[in-house]
N, C-alpha and C. Protein backbone atom coordinates (compact mmCIF):
# COMPACT_ATOMS: atom_id res chain seq x y z
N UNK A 1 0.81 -1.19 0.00
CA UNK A 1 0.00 0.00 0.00
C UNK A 1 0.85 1.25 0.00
N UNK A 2 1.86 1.54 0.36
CA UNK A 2 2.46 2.60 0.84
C UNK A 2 3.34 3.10 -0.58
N UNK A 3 3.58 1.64 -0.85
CA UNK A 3 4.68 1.88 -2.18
C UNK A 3 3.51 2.73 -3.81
N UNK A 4 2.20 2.87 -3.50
CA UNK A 4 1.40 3.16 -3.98
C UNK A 4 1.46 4.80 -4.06
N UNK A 5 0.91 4.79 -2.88
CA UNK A 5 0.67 6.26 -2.18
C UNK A 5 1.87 7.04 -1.90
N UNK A 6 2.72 6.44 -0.79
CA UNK A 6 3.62 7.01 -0.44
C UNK A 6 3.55 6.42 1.22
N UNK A 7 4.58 6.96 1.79
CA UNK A 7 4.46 7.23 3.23
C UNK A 7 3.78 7.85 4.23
N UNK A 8 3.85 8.99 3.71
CA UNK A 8 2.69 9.99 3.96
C UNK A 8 1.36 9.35 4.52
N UNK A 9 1.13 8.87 3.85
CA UNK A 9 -0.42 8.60 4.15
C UNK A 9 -0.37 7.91 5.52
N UNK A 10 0.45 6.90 6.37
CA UNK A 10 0.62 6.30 7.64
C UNK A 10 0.27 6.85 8.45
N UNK A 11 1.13 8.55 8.48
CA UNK A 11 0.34 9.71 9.59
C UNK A 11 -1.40 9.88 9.93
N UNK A 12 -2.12 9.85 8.97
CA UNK A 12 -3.64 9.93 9.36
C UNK A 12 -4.11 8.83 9.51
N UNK A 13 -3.27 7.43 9.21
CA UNK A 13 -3.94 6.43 9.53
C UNK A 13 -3.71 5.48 10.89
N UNK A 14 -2.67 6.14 11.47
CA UNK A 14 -2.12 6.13 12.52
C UNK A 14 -3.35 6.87 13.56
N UNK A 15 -3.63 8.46 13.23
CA UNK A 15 -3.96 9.13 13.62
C UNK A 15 -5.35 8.53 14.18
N UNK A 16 -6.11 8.09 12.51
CA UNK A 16 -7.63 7.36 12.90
C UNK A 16 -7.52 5.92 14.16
N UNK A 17 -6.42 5.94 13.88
CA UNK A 17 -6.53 4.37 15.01
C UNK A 17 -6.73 4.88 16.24
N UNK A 18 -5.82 5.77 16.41
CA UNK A 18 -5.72 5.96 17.99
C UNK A 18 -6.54 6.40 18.20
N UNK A 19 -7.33 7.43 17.39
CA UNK A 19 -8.96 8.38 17.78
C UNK A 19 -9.61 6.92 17.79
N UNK A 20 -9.95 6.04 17.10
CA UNK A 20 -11.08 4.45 17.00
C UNK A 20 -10.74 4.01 18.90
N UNK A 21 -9.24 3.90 18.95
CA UNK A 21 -9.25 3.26 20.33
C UNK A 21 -9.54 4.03 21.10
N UNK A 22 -9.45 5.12 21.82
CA UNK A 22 -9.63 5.89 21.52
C UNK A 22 -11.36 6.30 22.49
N UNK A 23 -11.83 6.06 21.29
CA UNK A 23 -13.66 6.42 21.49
C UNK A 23 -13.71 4.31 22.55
N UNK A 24 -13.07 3.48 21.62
CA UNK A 24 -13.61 2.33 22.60
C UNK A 24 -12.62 2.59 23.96
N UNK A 25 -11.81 2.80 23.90
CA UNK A 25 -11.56 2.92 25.65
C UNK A 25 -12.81 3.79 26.50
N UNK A 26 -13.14 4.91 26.02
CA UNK A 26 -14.12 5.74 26.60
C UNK A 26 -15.04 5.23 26.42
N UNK A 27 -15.73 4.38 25.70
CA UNK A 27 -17.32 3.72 25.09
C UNK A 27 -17.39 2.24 26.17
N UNK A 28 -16.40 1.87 26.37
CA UNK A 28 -16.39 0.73 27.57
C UNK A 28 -16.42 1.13 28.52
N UNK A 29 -16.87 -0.12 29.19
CA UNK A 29 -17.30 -0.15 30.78
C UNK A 29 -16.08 0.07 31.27
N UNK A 30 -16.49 1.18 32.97
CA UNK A 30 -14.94 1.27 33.49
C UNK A 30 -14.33 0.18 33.80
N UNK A 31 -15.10 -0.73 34.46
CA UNK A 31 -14.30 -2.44 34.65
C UNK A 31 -13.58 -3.14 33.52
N UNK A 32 -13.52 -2.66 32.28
CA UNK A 32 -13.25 -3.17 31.37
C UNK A 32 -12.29 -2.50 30.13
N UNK A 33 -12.23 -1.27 30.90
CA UNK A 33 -11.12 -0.36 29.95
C UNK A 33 -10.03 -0.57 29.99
N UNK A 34 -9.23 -1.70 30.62
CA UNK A 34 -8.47 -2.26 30.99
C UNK A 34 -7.87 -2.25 29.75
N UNK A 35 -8.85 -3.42 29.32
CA UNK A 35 -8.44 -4.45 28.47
C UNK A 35 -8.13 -3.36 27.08
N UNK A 36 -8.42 -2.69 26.69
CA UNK A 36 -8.02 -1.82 25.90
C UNK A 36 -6.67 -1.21 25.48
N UNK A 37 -6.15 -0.67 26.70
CA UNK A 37 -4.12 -0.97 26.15
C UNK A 37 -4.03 -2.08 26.18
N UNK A 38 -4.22 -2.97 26.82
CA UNK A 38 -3.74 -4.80 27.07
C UNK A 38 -3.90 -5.17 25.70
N UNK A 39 -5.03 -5.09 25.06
CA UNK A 39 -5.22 -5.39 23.53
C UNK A 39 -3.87 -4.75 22.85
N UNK A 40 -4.20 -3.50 22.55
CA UNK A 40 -3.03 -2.81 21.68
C UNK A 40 -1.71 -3.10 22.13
N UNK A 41 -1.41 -3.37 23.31
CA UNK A 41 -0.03 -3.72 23.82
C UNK A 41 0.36 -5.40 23.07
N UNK A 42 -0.62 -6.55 23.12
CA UNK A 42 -0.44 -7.55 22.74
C UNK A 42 -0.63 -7.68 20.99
N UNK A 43 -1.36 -6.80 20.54
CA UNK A 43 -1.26 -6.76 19.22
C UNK A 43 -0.29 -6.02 18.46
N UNK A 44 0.22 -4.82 19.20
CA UNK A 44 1.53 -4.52 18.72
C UNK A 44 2.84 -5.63 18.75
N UNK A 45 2.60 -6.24 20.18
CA UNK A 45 3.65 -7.19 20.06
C UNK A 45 3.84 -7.90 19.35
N UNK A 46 2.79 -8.50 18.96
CA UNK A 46 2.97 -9.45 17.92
C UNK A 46 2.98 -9.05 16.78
N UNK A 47 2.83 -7.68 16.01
CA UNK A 47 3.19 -7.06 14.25
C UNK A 47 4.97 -6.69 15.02
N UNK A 48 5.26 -6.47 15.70
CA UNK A 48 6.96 -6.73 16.29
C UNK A 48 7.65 -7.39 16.01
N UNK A 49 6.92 -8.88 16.50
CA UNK A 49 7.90 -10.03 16.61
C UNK A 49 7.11 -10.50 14.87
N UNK A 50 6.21 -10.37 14.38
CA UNK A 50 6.58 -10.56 12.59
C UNK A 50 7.30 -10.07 12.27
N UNK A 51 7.07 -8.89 11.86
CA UNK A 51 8.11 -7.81 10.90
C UNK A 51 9.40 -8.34 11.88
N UNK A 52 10.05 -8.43 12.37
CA UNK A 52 11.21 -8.67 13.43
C UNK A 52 11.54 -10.24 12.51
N UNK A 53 10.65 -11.29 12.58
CA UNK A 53 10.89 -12.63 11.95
C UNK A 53 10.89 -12.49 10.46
N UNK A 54 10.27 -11.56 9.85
CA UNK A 54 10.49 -11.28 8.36
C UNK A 54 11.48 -10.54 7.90
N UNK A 55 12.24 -9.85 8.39
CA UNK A 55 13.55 -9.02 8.56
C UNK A 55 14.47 -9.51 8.90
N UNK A 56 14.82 -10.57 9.74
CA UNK A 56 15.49 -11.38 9.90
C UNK A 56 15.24 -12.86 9.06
């Protein structure tokens, strides 16, 4: 996708994610907003350790 567009474009789509998480951290229950970095923390980890195993 990028090699399309450019780079550029990552910035607003970056941007929309974090506003999406964002509205669901605030749209969830307080008992449960937890889980909301816990998600993004474990799903980053793991596009990490790909790109990390595809690079290597």
């Amino acid at each position: 996708m990028t090699s399309a567009v450019g780079l550029w474009v990552l910035l607003p789509l970056k941007a929309v994610a974090i506003g999406l998480l964002y509205g669901l951290y605030r749209a969830s229950p307080r008992a449960w907003r937890i889980g909301v970095p816990i998600g993004l923390v474990l799903v980053g980890s793991g596009l990490v350790a790909w790109n990390v195993s595809v690079v290597y």
